[in-house]
N, C-alpha and C. Protein backbone atom coordinates (compact mmCIF):
# COMPACT_ATOMS: atom_id res chain seq x y z
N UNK A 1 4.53 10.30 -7.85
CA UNK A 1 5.51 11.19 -7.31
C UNK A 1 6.23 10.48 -6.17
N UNK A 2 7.66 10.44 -6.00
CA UNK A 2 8.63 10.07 -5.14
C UNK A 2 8.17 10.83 -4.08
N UNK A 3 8.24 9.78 -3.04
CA UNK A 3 7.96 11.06 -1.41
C UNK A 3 9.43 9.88 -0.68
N UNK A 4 9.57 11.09 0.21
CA UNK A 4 10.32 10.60 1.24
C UNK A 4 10.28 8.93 2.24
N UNK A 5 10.57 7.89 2.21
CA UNK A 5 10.25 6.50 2.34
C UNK A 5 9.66 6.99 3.80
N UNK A 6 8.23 6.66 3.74
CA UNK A 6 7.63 6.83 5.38
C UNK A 6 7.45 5.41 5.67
N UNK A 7 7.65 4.90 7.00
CA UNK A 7 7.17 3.39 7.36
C UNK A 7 6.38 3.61 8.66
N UNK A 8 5.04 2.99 8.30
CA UNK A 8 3.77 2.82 8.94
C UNK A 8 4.26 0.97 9.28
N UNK A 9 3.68 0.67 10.62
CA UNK A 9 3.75 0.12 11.20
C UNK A 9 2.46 0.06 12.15
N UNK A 10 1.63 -1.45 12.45
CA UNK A 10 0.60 -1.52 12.87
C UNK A 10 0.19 -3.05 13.14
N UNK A 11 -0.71 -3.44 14.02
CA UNK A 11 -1.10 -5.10 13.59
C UNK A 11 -2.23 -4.80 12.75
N UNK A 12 -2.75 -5.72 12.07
CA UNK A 12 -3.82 -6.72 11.20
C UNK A 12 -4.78 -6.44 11.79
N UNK A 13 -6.15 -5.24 11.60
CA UNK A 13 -7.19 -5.53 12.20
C UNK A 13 -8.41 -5.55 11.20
N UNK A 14 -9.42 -5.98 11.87
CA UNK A 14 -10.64 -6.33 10.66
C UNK A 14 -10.59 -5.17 10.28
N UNK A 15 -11.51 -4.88 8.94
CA UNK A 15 -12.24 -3.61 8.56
C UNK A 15 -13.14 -3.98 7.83
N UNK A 16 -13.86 -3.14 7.03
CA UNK A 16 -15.29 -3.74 6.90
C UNK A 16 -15.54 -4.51 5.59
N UNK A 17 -14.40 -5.21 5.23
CA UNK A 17 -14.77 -6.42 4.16
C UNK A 17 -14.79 -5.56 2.72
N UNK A 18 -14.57 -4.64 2.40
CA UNK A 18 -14.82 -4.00 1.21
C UNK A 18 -13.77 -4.29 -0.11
N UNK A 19 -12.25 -4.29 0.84
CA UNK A 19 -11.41 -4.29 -0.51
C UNK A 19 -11.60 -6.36 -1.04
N UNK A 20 -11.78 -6.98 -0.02
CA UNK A 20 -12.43 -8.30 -0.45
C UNK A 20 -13.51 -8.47 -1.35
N UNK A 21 -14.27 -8.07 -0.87
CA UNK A 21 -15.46 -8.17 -2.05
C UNK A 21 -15.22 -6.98 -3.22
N UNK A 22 -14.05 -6.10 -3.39
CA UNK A 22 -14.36 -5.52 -4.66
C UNK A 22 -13.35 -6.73 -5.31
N UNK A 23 -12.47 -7.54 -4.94
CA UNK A 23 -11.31 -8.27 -5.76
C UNK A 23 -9.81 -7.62 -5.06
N UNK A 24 -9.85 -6.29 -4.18
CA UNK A 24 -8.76 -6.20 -3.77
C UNK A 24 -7.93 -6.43 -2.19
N UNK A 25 -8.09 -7.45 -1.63
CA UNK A 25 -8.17 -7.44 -0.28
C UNK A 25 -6.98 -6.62 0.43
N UNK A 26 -7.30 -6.41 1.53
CA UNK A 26 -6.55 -5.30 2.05
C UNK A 26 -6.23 -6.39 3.43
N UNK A 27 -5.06 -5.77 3.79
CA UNK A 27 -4.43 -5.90 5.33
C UNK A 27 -4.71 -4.38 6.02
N UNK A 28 -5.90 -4.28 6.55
CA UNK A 28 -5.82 -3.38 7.36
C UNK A 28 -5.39 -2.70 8.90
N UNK A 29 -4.14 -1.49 8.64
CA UNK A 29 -3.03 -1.52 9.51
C UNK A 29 -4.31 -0.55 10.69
N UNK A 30 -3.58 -0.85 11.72
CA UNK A 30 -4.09 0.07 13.25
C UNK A 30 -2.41 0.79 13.35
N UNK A 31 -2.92 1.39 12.90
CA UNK A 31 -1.48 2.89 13.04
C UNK A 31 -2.24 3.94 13.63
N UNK A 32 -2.14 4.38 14.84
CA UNK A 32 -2.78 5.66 15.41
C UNK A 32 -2.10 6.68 14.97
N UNK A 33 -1.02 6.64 15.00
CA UNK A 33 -0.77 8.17 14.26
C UNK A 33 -0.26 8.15 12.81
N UNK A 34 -0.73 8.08 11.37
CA UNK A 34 -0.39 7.93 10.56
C UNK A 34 1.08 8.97 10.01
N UNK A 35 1.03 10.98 10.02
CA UNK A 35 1.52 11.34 9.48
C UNK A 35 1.94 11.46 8.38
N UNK A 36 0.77 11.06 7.82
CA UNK A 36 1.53 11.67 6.16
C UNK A 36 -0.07 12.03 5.62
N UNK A 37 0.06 12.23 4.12
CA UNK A 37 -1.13 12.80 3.31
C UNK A 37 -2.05 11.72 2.63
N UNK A 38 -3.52 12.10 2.78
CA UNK A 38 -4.05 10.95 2.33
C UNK A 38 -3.67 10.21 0.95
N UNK A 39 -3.99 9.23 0.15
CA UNK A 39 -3.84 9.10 -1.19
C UNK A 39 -3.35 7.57 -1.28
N UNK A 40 -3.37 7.45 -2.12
CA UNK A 40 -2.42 5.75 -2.52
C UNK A 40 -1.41 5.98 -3.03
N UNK A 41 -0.72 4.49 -2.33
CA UNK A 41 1.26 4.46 -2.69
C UNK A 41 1.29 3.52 -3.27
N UNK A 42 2.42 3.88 -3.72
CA UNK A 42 3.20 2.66 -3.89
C UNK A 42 3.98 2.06 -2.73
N UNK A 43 3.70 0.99 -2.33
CA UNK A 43 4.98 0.39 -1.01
C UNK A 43 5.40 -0.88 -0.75
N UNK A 44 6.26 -1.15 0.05
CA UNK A 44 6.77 -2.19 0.25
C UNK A 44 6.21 -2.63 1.46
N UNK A 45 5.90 -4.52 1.62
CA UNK A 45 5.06 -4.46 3.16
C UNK A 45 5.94 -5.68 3.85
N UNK A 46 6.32 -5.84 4.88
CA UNK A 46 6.39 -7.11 5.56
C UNK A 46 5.41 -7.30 6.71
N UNK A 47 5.31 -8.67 6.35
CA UNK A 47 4.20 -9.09 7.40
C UNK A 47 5.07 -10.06 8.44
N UNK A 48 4.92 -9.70 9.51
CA UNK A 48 4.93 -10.35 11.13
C UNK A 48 6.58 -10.59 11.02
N UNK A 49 7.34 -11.29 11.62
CA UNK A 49 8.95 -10.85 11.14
C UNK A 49 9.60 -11.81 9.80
N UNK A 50 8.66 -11.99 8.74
CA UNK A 50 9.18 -12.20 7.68
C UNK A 50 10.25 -11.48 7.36
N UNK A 51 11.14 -12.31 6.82
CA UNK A 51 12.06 -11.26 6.10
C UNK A 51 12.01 -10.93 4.62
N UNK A 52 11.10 -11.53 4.10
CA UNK A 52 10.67 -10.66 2.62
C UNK A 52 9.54 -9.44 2.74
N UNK A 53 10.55 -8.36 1.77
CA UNK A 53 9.01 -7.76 1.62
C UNK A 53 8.76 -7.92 0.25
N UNK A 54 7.35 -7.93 0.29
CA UNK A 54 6.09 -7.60 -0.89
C UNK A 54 5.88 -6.17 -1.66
N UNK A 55 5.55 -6.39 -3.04
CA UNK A 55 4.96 -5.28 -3.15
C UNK A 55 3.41 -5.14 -3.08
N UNK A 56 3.16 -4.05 -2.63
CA UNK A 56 1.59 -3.33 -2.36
C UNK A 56 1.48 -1.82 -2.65
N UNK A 57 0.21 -2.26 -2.57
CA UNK A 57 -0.31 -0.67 -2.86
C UNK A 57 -1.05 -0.15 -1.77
N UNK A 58 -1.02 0.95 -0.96
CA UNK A 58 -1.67 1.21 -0.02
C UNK A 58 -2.40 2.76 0.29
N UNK A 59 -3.52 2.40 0.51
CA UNK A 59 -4.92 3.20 0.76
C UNK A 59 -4.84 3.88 1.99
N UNK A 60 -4.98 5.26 1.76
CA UNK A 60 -4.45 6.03 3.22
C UNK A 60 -5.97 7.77 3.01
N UNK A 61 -6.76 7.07 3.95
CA UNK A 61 -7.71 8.18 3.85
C UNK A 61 -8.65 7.68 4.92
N UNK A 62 -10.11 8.33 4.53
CA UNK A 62 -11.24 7.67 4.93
C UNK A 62 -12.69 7.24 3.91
N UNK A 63 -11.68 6.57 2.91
CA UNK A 63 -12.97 6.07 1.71
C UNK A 63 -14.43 6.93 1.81
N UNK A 64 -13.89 7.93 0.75
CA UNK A 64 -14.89 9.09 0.44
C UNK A 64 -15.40 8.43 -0.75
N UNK A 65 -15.50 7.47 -1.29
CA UNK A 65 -16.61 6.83 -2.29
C UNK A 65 -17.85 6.27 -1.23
N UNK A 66 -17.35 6.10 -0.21
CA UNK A 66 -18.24 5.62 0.76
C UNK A 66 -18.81 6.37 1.44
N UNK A 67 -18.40 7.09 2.04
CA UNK A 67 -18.97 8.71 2.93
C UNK A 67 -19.33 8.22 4.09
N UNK A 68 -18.52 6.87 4.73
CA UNK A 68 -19.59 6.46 6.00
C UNK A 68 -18.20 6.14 7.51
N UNK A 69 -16.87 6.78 6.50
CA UNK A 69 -15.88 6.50 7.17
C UNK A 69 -15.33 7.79 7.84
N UNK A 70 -15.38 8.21 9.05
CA UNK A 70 -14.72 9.25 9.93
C UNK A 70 -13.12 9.23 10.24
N UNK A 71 -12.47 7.98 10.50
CA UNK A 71 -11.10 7.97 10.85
C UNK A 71 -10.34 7.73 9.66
N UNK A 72 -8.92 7.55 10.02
CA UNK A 72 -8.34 7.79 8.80
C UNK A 72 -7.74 6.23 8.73
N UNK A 73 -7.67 5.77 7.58
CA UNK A 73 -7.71 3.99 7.50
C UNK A 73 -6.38 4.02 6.62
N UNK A 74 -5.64 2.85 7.01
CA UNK A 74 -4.41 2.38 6.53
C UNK A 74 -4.58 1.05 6.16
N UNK A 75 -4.87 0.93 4.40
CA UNK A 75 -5.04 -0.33 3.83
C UNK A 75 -4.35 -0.51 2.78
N UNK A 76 -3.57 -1.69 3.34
CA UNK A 76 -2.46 -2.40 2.61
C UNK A 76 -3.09 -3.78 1.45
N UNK A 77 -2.96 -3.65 0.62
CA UNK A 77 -3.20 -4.74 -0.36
C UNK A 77 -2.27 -5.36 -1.21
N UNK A 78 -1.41 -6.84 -0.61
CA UNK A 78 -0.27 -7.05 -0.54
C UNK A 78 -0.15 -7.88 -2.23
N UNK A 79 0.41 -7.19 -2.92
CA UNK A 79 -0.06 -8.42 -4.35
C UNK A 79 0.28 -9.46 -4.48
N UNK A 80 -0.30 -10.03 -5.34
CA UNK A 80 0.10 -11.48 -5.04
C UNK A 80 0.19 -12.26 -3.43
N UNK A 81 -0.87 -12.15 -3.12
CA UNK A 81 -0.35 -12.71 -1.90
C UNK A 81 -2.36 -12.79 -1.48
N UNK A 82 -1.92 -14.15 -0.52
CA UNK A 82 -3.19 -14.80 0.53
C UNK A 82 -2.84 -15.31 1.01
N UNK A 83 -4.27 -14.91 2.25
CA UNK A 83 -4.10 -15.51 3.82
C UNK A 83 -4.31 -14.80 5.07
N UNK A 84 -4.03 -15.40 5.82
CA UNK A 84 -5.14 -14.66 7.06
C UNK A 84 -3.76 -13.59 7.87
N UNK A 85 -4.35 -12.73 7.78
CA UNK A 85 -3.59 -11.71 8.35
C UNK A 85 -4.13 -10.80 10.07
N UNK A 86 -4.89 -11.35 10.33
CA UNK A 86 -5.71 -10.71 11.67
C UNK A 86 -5.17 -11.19 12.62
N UNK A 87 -4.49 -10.03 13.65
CA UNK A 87 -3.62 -9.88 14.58
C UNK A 87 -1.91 -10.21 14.46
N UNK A 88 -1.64 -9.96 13.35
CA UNK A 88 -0.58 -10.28 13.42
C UNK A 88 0.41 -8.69 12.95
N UNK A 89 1.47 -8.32 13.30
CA UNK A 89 2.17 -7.03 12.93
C UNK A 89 2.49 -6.97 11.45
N UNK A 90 2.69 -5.44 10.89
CA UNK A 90 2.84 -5.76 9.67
C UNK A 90 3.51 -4.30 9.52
N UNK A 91 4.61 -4.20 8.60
CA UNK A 91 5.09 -3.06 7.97
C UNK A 91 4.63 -2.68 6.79
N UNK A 92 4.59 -1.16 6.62
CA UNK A 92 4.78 -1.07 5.38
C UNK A 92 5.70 0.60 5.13
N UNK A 93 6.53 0.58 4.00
CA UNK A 93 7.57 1.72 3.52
C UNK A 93 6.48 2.05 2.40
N UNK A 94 6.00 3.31 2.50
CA UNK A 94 5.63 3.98 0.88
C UNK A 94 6.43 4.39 0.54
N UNK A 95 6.57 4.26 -0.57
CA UNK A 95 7.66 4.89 -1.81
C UNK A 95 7.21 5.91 -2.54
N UNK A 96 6.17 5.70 -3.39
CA UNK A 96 5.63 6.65 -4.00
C UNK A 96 4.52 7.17 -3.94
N UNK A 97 3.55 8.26 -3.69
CA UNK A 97 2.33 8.65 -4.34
C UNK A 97 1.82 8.35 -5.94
N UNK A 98 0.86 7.75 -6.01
CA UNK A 98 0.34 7.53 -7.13
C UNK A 98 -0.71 8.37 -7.52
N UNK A 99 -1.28 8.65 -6.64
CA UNK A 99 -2.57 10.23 -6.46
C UNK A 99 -2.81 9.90 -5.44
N UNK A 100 -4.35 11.42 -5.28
CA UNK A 100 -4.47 11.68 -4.28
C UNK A 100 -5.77 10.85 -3.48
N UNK A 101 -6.14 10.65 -2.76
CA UNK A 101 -7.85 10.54 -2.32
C UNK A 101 -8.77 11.29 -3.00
N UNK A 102 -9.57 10.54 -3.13
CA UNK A 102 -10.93 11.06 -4.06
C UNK A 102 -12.24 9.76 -4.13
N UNK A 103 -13.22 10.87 -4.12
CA UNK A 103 -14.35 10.02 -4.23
C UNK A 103 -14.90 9.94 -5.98
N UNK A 104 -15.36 8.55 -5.73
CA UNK A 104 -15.54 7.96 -6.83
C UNK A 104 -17.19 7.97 -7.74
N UNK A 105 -17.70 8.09 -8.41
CA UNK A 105 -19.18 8.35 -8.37
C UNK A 105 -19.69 6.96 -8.39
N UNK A 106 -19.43 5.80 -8.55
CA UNK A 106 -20.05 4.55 -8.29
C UNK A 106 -18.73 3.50 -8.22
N UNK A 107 -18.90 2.91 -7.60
CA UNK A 107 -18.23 1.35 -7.25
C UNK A 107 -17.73 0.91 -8.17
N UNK A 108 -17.92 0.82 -9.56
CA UNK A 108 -17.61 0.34 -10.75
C UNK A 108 -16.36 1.15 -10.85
N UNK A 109 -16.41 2.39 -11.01
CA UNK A 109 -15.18 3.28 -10.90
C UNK A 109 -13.80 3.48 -10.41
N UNK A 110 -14.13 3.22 -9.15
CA UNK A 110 -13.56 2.61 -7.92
C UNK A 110 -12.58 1.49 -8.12
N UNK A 111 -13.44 0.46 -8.89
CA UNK A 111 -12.40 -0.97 -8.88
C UNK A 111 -11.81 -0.99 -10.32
N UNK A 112 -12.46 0.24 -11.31
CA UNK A 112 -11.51 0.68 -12.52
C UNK A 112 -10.04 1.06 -12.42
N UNK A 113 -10.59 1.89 -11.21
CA UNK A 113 -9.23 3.43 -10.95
C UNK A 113 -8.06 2.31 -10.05
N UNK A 114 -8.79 1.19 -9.03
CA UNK A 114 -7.75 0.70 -7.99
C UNK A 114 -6.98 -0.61 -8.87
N UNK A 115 -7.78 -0.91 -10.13
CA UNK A 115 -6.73 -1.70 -10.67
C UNK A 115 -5.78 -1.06 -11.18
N UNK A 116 -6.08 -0.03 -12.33
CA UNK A 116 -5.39 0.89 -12.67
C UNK A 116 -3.63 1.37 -12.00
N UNK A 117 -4.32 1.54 -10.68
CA UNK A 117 -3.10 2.15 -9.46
C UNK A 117 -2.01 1.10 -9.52
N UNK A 118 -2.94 -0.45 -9.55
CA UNK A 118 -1.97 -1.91 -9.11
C UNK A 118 -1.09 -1.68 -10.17
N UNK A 119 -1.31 -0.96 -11.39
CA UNK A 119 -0.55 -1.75 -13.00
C UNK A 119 0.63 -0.61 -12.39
N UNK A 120 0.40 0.78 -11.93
CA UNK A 120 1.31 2.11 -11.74
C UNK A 120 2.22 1.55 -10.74
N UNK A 121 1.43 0.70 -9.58
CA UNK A 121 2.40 0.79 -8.11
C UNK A 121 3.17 -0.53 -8.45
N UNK A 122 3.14 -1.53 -9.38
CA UNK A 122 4.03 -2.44 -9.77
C UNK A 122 4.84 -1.66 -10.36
N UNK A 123 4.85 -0.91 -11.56
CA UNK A 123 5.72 0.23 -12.20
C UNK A 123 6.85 1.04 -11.53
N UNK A 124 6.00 1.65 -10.67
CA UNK A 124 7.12 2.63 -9.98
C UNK A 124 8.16 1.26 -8.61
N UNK A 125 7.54 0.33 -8.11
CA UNK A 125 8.48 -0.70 -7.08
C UNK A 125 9.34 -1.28 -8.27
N UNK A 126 8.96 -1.74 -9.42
CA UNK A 126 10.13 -2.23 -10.39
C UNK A 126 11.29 -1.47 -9.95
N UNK A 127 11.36 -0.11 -9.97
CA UNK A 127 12.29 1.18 -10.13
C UNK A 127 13.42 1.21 -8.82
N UNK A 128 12.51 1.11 -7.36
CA UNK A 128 12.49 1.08 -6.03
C UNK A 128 12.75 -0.30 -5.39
N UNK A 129 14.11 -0.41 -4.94
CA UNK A 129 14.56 -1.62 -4.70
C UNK A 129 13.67 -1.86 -3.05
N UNK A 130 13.62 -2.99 -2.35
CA UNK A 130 13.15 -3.39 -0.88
C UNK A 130 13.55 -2.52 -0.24
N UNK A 131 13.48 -1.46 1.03
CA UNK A 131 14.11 -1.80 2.03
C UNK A 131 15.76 -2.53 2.53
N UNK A 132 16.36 -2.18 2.54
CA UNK A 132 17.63 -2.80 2.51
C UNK A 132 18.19 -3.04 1.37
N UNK A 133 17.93 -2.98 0.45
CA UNK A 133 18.43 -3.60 -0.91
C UNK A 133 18.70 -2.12 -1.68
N UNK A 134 20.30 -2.07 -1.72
CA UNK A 134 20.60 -0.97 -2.78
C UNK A 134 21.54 -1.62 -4.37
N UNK A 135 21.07 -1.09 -5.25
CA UNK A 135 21.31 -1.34 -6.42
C UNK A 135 22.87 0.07 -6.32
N UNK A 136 23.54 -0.91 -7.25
CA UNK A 136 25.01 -0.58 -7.41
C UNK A 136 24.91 0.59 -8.35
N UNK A 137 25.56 1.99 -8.60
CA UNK A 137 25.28 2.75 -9.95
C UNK A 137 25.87 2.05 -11.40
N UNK A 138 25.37 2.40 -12.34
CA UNK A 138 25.39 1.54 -13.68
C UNK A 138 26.77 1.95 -13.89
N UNK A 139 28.04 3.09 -12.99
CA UNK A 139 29.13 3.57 -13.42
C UNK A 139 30.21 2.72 -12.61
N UNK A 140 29.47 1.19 -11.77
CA UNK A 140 30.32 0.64 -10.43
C UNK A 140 30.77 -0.22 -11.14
N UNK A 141 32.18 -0.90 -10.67
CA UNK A 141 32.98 -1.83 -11.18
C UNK A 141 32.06 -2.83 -11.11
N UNK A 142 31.80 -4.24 -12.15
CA UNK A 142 31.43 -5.11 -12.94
C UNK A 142 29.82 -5.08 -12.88
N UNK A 143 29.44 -3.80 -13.70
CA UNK A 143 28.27 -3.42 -13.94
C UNK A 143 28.81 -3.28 -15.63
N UNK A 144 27.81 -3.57 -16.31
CA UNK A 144 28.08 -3.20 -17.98
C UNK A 144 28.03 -2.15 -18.67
C-alpha cells in the first residue's frame, strides 16, 4: 500500500547483529521520534551526503519474533550494497507499506517472509522514481 513519502533521518548505530547473521544486514537508524506505523517499506535510502539513493527495505517496530525488544527500531537494509555504516548519517523516504509487524513462530520463517518482502519492495521502487526524480506522463511531448 502507497503511504504518504515519510523521511526518517538518523546516524548508523550498532544493533544487535541479527539482520547480519540472518543474510539481511541492516543500517540501523537512531531516529527518536519515528511517527509513523510499525511494519516494513518499501524505501529509498541515502547514506552520509551521497547523492545516490538506494533501494531498501525497512523494518520499523520492535522485533516481536524476538520478544526481547522494548523500543521501537528503524532498520534499513540497503540492497545490494556493503560496508561499514557506524556513525555515519543516513536517510531514508518510505514509499510503500508492504505489511504490517508481526511475530514470526521460528527464525526460519522470518528469513522466508523478509526475503519475500525484498522480491515486493524491489517491485513496488521499480514503480517509485528516487526522491527528486519525476518521470514525465506517457501523454508528454517525446514520450511514445
Amino acid at each position: 500500500m502507497n503511504v504518504q513519502p515519510t523521511t526518517l533521518a538518523g546516524t548508523v548505530v550498532h544493533g544487535d547483529g541479527r539482520g547480519h547473521g540472518l543474510g539481511f544486514p541492516t543500517a540501523n537508524l537512531h531516529v527518536p521520534h519515528v511517527g509513523c506505523p510499525d511494519g516494513v517499506y518499501a524505501a529509498w535510502a541515502r547514506v552520509a551526503d551521497e547523492p545516490l539513493w538506494r533501494e531498501a527495505t525497512v523494518s520499523i517496530g520492535d522485533n516481536p519474533t524476538f520478544g526481547d525488544v522494548t523500543d521501537t527500531r528503524v532498520e534499513c537494509h540497503i540492497h545490494d550494497f556493503s560496508g561499514d555504516l557506524y556513525g555515519t548519517h543516513a536517510t531514508v523516504v518510505l514509499v510503500s507499506l508492504i505489511r504490517d509487524m508481526r511475530s514470526f513462530e521460528d527464525v526460519a520463517g522470518l528469513i522466508e517472509r523478509t526475503a519475500a518482502d525484498l522480491v515486493v519492495s524491489r517491485r513496488l521502487l521499480a514503480a517509485a522514481p528516487p526522491p527528486g526524480i519525476h518521470h514525465a506522463p506517457a501523454d508528454a511531448p517525446g514520450t511514445d
